[in-house]
Structure formats: C-alpha cells, structure tokens
PDB file of N, CA and C in Angstrom:
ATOM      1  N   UNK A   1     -46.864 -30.577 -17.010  1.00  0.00           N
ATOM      2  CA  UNK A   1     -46.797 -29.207 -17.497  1.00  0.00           C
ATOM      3  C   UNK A   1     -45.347 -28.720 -17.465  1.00  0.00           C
ATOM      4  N   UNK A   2     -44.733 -27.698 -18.629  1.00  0.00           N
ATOM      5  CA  UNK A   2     -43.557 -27.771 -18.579  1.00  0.00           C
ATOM      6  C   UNK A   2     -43.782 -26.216 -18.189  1.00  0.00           C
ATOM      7  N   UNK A   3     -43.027 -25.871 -16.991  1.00  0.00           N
ATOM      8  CA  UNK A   3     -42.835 -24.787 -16.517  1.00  0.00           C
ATOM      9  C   UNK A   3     -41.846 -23.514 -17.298  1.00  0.00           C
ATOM     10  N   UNK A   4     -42.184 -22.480 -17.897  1.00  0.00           N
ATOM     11  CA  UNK A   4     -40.875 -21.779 -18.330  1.00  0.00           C
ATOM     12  C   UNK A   4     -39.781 -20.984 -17.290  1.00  0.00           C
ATOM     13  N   UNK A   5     -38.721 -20.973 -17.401  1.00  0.00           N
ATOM     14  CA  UNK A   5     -38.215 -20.595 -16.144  1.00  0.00           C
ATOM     15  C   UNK A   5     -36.910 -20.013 -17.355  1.00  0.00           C
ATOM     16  N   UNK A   6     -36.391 -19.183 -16.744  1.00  0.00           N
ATOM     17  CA  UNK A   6     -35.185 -18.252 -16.975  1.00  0.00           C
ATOM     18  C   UNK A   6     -33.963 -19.609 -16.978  1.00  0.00           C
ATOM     19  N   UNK A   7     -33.156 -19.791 -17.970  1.00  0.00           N
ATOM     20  CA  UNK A   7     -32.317 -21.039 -18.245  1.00  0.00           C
ATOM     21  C   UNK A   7     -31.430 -20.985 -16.817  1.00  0.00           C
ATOM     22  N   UNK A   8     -30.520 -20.420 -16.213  1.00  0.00           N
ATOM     23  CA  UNK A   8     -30.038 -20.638 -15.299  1.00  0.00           C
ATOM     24  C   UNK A   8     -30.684 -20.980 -14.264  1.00  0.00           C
ATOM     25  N   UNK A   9     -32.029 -20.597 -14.003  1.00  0.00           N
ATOM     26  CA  UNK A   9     -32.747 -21.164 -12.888  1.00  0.00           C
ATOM     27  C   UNK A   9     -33.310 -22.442 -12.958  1.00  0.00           C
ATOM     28  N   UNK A  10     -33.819 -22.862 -14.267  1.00  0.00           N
ATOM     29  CA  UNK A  10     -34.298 -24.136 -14.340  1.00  0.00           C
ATOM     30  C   UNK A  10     -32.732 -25.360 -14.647  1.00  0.00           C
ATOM     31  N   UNK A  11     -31.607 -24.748 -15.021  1.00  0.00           N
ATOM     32  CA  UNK A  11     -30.705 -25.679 -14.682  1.00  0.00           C
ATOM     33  C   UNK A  11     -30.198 -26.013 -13.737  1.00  0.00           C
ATOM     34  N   UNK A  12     -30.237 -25.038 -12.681  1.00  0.00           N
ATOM     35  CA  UNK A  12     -29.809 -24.838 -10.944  1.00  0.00           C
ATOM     36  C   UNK A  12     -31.306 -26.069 -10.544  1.00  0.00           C
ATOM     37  N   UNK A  13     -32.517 -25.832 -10.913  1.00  0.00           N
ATOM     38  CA  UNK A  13     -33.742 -26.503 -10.633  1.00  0.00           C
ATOM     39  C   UNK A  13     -32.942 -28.349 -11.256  1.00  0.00           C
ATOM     40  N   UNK A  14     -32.658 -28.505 -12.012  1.00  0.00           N
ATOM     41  CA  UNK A  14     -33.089 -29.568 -12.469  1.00  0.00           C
ATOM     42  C   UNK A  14     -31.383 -30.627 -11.469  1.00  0.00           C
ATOM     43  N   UNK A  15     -30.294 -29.563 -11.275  1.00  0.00           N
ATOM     44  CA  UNK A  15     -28.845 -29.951 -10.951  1.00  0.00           C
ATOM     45  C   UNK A  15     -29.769 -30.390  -9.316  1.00  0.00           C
ATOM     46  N   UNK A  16     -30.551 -29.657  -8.707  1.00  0.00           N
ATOM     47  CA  UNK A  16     -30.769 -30.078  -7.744  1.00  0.00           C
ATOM     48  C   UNK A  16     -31.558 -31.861  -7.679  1.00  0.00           C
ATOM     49  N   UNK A  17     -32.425 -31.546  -8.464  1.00  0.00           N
ATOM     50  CA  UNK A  17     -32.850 -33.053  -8.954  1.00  0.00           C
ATOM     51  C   UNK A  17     -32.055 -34.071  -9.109  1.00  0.00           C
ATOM     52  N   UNK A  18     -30.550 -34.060  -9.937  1.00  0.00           N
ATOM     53  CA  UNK A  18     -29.839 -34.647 -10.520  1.00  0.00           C
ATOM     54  C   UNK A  18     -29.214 -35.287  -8.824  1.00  0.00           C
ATOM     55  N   UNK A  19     -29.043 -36.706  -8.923  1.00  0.00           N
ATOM     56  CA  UNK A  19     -28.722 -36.972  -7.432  1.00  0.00           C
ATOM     57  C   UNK A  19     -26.827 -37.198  -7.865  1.00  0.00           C
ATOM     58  N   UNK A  20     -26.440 -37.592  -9.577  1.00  0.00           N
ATOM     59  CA  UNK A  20     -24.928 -38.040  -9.459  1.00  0.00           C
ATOM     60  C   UNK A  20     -24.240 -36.703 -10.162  1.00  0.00           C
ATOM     61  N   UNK A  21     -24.752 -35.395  -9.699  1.00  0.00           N
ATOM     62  CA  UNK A  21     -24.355 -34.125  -9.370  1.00  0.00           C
ATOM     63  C   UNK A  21     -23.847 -34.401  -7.728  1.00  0.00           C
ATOM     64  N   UNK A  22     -22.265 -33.972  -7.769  1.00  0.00           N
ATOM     65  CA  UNK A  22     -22.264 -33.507  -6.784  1.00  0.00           C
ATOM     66  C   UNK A  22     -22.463 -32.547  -5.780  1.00  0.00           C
ATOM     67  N   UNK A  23     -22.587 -32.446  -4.710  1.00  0.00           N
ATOM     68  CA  UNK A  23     -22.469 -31.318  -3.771  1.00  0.00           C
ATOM     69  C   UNK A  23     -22.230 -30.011  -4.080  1.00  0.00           C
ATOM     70  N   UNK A  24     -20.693 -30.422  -4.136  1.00  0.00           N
ATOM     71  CA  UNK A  24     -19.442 -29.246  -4.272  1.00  0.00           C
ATOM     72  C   UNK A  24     -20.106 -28.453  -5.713  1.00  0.00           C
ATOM     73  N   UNK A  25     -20.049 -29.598  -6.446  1.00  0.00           N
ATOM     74  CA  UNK A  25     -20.167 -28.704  -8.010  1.00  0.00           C
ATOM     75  C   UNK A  25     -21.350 -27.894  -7.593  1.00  0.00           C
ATOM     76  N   UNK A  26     -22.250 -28.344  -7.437  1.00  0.00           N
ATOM     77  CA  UNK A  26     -23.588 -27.420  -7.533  1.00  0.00           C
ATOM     78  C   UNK A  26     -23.078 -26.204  -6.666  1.00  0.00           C
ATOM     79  N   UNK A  27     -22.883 -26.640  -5.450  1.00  0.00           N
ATOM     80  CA  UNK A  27     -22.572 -25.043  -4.436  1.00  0.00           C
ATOM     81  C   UNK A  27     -21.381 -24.560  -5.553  1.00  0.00           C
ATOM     82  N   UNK A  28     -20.434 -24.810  -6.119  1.00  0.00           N
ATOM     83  CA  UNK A  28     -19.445 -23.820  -7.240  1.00  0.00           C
ATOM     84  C   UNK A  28     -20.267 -23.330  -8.378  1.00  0.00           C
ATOM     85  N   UNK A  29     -21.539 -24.170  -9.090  1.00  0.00           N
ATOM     86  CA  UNK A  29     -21.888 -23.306  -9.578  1.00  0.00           C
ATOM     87  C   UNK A  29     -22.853 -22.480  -9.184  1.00  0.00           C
ATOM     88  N   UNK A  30     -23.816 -22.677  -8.560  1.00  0.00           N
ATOM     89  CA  UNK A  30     -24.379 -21.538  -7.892  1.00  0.00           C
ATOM     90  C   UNK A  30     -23.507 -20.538  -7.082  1.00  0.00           C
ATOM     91  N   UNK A  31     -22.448 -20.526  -6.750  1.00  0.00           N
ATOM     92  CA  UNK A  31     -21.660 -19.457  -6.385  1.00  0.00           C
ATOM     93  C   UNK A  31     -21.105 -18.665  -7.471  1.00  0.00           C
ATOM     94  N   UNK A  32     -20.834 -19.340  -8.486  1.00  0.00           N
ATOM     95  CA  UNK A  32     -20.348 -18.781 -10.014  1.00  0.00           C
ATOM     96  C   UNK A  32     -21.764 -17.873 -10.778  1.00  0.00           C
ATOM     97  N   UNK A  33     -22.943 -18.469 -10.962  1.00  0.00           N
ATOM     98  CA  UNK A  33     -23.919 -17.404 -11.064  1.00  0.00           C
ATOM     99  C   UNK A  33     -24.516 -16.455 -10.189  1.00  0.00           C
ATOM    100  N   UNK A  34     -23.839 -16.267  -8.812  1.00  0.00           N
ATOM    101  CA  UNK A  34     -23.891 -15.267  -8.093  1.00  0.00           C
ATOM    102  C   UNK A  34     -22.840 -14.315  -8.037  1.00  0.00           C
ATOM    103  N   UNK A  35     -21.446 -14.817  -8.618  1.00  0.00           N
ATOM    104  CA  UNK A  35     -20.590 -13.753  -8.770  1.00  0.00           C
ATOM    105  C   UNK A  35     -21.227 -13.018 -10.261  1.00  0.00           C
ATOM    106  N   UNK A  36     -21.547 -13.534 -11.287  1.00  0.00           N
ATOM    107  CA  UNK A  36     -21.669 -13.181 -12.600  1.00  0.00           C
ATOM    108  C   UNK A  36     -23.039 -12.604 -12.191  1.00  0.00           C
ATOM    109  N   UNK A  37     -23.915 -12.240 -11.369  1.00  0.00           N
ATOM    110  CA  UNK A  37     -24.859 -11.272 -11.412  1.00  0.00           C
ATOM    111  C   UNK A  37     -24.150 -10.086 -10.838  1.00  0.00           C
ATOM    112  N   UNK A  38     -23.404 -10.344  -9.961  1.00  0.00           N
ATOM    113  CA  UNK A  38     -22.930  -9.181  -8.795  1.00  0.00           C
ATOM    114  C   UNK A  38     -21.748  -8.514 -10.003  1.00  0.00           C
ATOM    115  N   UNK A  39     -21.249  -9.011 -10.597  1.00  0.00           N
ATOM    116  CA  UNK A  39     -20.349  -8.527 -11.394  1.00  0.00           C
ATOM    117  C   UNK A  39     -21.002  -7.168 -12.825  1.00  0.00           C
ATOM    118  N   UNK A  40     -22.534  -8.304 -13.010  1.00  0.00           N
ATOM    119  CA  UNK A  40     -23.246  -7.368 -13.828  1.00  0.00           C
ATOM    120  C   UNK A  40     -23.747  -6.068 -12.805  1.00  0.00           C
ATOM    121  N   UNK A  41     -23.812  -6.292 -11.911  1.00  0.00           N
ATOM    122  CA  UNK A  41     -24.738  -4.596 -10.865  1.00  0.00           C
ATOM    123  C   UNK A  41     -23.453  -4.282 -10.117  1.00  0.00           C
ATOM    124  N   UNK A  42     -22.596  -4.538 -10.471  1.00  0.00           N
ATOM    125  CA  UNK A  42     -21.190  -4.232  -9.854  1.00  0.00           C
ATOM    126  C   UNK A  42     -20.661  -2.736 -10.092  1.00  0.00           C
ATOM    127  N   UNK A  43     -21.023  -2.374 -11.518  1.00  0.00           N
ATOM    128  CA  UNK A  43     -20.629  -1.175 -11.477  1.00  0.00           C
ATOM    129  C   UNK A  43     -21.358   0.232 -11.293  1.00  0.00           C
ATOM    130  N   UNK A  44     -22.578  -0.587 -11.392  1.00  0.00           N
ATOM    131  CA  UNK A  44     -24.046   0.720 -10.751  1.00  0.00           C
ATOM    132  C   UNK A  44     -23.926   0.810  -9.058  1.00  0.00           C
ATOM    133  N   UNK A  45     -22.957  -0.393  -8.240  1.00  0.00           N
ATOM    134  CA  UNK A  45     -23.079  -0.384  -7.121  1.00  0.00           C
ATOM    135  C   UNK A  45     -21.729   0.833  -6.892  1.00  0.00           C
ATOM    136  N   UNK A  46     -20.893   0.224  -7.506  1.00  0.00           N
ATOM    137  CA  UNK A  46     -19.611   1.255  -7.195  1.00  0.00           C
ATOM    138  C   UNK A  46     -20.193   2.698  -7.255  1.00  0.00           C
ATOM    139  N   UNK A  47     -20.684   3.659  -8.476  1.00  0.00           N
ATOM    140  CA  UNK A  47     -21.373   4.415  -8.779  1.00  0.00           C
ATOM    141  C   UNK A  47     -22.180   5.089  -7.068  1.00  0.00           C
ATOM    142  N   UNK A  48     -22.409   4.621  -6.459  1.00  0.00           N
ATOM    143  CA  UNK A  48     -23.460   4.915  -5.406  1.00  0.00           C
ATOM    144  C   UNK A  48     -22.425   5.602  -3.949  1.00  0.00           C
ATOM    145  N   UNK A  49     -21.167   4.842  -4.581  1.00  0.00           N
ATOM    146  CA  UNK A  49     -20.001   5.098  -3.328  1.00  0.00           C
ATOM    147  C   UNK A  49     -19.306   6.216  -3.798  1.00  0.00           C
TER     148      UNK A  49
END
C-alpha cells in the first residue's frame, strides 16, 4: 500500500531507509527543513513579542 504523506516527510521517511545516505546529510537536512518551517511562523512569532 502506498502511503500518501506530505513530500518532505516521505523523503525524510524514505532518506532514513536509504542506508548509503549519510548521517551528517540527513541530520543537515532535517535541520534545513526545520529552519525553513521556523522561518515560515517566524514572523507571526515576532508579532507576539
């Protein structure tokens, strides 16, 4: 069954699978789609201060 999943999550899903992914890369990009969310609610957060 092919699961639908939001594209960044099922590529984060599948990089984990991938065993000649490295380490590093994966933790850089999952740190890179955690800046690029925080960047999107970044300015509704400022807003609050």
């Amino acid at each position: 069954d092919v699961v639908h999943l939001p594209y960044l999550y099922a590529f984060t899903i599948n990089s984990l699978r991938n065993y000649d992914t490295s380490q590093y890369n994966l933790d850089q990009y999952i740190v890179n789609v955690i800046e690029k969310e925080l960047a999107t609610i970044n300015p509704f957060v400022q807003d609050l201060y």
